[in-house]
N, C-alpha and C. Protein backbone atom coordinates (compact mmCIF):
# COMPACT_ATOMS: atom_id res chain seq x y z
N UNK A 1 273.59 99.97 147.97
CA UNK A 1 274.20 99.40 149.15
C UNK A 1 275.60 98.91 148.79
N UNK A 2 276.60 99.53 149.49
CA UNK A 2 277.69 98.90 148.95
C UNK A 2 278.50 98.24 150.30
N UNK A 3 279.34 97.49 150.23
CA UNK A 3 279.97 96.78 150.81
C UNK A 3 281.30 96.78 151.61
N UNK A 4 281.70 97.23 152.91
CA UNK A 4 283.19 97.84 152.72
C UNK A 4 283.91 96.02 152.78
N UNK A 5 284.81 95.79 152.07
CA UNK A 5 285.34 94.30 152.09
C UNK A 5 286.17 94.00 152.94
N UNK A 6 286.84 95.20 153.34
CA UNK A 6 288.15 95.45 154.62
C UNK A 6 287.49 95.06 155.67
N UNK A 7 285.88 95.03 156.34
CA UNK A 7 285.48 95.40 157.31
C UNK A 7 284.78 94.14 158.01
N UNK A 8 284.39 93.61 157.04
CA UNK A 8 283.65 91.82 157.20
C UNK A 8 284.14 91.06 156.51
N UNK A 9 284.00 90.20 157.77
CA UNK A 9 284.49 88.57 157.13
C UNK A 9 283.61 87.92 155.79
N UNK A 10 284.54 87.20 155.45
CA UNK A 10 284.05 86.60 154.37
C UNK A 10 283.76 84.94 154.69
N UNK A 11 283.09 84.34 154.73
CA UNK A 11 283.04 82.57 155.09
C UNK A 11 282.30 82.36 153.85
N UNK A 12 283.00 80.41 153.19
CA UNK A 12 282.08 80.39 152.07
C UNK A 12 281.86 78.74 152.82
N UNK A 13 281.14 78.27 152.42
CA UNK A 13 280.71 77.12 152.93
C UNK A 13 281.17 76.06 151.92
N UNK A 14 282.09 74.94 152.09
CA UNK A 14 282.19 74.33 150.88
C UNK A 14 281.17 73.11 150.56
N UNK A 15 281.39 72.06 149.97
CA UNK A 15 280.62 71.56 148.80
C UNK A 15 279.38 72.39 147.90
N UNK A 16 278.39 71.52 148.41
CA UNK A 16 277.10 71.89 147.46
C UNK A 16 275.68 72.18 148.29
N UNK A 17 274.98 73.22 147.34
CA UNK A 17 273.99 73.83 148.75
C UNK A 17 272.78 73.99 147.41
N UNK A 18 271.43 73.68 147.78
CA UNK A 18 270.34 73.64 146.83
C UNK A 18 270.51 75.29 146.71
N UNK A 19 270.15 75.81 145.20
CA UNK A 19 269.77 76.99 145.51
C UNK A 19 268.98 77.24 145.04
N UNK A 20 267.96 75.99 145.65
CA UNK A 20 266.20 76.33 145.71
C UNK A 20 266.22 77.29 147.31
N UNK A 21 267.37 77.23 148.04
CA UNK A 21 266.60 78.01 148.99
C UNK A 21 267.28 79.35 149.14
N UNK A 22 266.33 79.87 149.88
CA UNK A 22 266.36 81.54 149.72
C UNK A 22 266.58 82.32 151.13
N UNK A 23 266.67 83.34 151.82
CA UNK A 23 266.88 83.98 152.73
C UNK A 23 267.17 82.77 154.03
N UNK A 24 265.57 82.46 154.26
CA UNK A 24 265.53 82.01 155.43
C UNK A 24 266.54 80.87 155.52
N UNK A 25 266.11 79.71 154.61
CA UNK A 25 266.94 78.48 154.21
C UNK A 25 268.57 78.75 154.60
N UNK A 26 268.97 79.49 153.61
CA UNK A 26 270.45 79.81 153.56
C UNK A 26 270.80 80.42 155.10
N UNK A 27 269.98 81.09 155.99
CA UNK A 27 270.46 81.98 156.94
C UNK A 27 270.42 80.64 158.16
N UNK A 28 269.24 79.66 157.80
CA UNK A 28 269.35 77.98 158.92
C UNK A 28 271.12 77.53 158.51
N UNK A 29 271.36 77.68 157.41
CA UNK A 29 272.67 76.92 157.31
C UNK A 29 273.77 77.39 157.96
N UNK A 30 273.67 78.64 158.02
CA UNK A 30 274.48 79.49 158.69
C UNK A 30 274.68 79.32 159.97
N UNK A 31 273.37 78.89 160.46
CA UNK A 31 273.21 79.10 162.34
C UNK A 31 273.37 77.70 162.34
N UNK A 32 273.15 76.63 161.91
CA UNK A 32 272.83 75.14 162.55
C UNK A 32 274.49 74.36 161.74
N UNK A 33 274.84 74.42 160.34
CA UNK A 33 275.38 73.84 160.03
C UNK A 33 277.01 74.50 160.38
N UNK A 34 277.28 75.84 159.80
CA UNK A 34 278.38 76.63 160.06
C UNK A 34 278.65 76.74 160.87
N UNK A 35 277.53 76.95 161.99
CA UNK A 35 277.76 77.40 163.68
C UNK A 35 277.99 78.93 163.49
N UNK A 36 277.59 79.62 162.91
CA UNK A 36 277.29 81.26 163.02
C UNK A 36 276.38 82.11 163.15
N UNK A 37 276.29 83.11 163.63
CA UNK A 37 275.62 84.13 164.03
C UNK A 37 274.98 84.70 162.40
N UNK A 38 274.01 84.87 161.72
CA UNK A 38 273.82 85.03 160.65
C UNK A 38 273.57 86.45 160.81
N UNK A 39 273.03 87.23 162.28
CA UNK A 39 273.20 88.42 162.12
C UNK A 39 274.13 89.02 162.37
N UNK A 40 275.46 88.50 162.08
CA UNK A 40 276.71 89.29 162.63
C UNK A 40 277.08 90.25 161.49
N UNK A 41 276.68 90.64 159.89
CA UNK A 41 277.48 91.12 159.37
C UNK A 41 278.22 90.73 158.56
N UNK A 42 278.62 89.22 158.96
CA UNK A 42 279.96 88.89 158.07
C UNK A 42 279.10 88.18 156.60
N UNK A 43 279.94 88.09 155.75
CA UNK A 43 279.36 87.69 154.22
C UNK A 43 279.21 85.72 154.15
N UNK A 44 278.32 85.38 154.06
CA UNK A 44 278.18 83.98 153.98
C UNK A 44 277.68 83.59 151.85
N UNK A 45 278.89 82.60 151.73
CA UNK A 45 278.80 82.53 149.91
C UNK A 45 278.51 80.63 150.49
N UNK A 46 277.77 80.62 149.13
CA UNK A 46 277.01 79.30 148.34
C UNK A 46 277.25 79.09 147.41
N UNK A 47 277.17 77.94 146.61
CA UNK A 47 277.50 77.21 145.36
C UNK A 47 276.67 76.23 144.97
N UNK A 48 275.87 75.69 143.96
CA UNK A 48 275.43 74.83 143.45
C UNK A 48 276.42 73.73 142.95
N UNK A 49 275.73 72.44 142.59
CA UNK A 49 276.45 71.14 142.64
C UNK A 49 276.99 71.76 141.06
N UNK A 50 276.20 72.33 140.16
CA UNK A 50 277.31 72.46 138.84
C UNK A 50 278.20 73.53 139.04
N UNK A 51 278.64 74.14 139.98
CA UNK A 51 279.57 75.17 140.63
C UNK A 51 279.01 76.52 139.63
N UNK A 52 278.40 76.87 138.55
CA UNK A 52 277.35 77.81 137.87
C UNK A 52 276.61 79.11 139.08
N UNK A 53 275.96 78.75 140.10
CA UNK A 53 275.59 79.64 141.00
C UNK A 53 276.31 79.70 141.99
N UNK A 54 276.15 80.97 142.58
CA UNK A 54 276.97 81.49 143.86
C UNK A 54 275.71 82.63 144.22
N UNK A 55 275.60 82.09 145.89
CA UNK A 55 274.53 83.78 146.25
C UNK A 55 275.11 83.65 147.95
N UNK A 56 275.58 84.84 147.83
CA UNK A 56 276.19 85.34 149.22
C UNK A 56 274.98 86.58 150.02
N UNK A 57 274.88 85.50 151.58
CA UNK A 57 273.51 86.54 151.77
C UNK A 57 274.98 87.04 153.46
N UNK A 58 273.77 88.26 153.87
CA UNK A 58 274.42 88.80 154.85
C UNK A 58 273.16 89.83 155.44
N UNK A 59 273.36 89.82 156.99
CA UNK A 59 272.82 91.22 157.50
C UNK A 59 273.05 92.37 157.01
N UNK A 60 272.45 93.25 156.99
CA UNK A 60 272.88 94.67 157.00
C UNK A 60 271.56 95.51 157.58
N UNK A 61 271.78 95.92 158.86
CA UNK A 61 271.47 97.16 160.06
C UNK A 61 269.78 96.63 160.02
N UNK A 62 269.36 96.32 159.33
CA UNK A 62 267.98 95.97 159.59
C UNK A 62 267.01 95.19 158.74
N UNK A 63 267.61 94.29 157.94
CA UNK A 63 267.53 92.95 157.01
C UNK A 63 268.43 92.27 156.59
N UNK A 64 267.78 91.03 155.95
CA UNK A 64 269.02 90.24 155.20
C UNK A 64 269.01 90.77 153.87
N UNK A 65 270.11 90.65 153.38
CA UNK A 65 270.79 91.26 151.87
C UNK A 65 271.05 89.46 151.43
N UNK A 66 270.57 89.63 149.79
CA UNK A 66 270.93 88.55 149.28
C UNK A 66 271.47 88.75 147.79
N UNK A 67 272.43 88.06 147.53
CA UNK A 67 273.33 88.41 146.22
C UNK A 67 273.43 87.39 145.53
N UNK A 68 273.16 87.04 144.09
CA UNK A 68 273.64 85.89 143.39
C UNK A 68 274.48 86.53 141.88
N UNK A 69 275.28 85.41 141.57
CA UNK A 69 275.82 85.37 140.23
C UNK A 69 275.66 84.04 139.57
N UNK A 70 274.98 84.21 138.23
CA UNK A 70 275.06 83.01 138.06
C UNK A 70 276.15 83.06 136.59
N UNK A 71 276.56 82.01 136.30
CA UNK A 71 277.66 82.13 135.03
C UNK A 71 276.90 81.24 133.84
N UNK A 72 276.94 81.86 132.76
CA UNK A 72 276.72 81.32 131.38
C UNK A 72 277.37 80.60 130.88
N UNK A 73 278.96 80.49 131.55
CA UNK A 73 280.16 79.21 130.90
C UNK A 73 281.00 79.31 131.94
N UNK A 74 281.65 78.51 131.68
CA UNK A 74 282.90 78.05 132.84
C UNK A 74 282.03 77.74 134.37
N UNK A 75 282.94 77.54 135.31
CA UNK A 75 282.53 77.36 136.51
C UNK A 75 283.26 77.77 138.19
N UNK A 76 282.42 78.40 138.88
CA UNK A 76 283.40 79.09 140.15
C UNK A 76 284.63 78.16 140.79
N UNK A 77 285.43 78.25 141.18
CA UNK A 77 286.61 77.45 142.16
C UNK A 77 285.82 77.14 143.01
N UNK A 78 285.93 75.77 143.53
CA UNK A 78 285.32 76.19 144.99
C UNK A 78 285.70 74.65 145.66
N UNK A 79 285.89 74.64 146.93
CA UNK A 79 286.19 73.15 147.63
C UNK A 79 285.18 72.31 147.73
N UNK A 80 285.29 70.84 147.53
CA UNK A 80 284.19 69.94 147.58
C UNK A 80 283.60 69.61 149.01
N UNK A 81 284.80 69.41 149.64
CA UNK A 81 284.67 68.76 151.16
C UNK A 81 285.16 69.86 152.18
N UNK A 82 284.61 69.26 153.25
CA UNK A 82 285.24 70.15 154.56
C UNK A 82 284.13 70.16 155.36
N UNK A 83 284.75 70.13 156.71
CA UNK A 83 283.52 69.97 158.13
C UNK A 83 283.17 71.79 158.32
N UNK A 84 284.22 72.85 157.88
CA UNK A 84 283.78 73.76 158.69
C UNK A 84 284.00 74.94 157.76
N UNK A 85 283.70 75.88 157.64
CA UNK A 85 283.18 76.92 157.02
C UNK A 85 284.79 77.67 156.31
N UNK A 86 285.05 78.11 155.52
CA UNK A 86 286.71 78.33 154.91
C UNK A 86 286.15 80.02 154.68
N UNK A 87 287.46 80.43 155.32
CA UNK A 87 287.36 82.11 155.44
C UNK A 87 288.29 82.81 154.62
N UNK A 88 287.88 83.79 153.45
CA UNK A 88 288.42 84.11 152.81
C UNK A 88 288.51 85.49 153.04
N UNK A 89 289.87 85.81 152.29
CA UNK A 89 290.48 87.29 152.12
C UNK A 89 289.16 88.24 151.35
N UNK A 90 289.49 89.27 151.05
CA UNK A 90 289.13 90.27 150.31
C UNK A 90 289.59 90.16 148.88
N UNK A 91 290.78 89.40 148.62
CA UNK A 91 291.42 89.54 148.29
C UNK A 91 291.37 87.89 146.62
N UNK A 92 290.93 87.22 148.02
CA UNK A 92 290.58 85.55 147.54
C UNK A 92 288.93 85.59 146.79
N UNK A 93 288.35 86.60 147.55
CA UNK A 93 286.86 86.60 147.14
C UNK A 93 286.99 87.47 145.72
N UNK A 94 287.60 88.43 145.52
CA UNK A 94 288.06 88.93 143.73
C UNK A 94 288.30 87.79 143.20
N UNK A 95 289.46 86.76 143.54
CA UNK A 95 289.69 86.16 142.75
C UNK A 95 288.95 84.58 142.32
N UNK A 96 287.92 84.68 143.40
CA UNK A 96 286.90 83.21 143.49
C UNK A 96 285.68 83.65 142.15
N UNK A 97 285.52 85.24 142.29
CA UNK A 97 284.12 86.06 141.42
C UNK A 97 285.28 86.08 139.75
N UNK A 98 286.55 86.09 140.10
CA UNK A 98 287.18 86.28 138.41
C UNK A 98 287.43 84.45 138.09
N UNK A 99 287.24 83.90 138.42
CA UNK A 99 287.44 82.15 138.50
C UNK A 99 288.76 81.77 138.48
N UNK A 100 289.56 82.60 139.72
CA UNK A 100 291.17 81.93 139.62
C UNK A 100 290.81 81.21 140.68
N UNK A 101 291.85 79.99 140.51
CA UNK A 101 291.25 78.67 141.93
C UNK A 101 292.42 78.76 142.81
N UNK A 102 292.34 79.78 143.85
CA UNK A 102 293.82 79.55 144.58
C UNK A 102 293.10 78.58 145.65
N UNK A 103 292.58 77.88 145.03
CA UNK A 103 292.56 76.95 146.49
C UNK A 103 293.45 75.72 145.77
N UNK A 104 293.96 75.91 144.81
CA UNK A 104 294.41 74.40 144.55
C UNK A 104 296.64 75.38 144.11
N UNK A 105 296.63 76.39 144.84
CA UNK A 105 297.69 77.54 144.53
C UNK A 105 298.48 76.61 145.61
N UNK A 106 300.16 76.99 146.01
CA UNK A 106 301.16 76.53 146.59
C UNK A 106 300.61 76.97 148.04
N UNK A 107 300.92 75.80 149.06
CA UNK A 107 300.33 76.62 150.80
C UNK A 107 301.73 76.69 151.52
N UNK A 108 302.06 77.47 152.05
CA UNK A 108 303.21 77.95 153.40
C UNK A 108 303.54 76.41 153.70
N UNK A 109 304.94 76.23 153.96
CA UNK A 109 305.45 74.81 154.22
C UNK A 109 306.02 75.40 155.27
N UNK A 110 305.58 75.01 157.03
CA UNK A 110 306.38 75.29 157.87
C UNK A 110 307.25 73.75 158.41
N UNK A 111 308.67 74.70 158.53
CA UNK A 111 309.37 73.25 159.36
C UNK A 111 309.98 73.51 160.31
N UNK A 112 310.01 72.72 160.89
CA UNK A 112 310.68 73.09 162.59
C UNK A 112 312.11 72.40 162.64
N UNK A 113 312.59 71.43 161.96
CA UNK A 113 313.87 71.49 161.98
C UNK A 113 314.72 70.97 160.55
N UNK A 114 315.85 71.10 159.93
CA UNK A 114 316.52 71.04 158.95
C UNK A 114 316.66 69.58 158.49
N UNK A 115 317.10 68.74 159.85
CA UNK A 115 317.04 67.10 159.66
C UNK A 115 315.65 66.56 159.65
């Protein structure tokens, strides 16, 4: 089963999520806490409190798909806080699975006037 990354969203949920739970568990968080459709397709990622696990579950055409990584050293990037679900690139999710932390990278400074 492979994945096209261009094609679905990516949402990761930040802080910390038991990962004593499994399909069903993770797919309640999705619908009650995220506010999402868990059968839409799009990729939903998790993290444990030692940032060590990550398992991204998702629909696909006629079940849930469930994915974990767990790491032997170091630990994933990932945000502590936040009310609502943080949507990542294709692009951000390479670099969350290689452990670069662009969440803590330079953000767009818009200004509206010079004075």
């Amino acid at each position: 089963m492979l994945i096209n990354l261009n094609k679905v969203r990516i949402f990761l949920k930040p802080g910390t999520t038991d990962m004593r739970k499994q399909i069903n568990g993770l797919s309640i968080i999705v619908e009650e806490e995220l506010e999402f459709d868990p059968f839409s397709g799009h990729l939903f990622m998790f993290c444990n409190r030692q940032r060590k696990i990550l398992k991204v579950i998702y629909w696909d055409k006629n079940g849930f798909c469930m994915w974990q990584k767990r790491l032997e050293k170091y630990r994933f990037p990932w945000p502590e806080n936040s009310e609502e679900a943080v949507e990542l690139s294709r692009e951000e999710l390479l670099m969350l699975l290689s452990g670069i932390d662009f969440f803590k990278a330079h953000k767009e400074i818009k200004y509206r006037t010079v004075l």
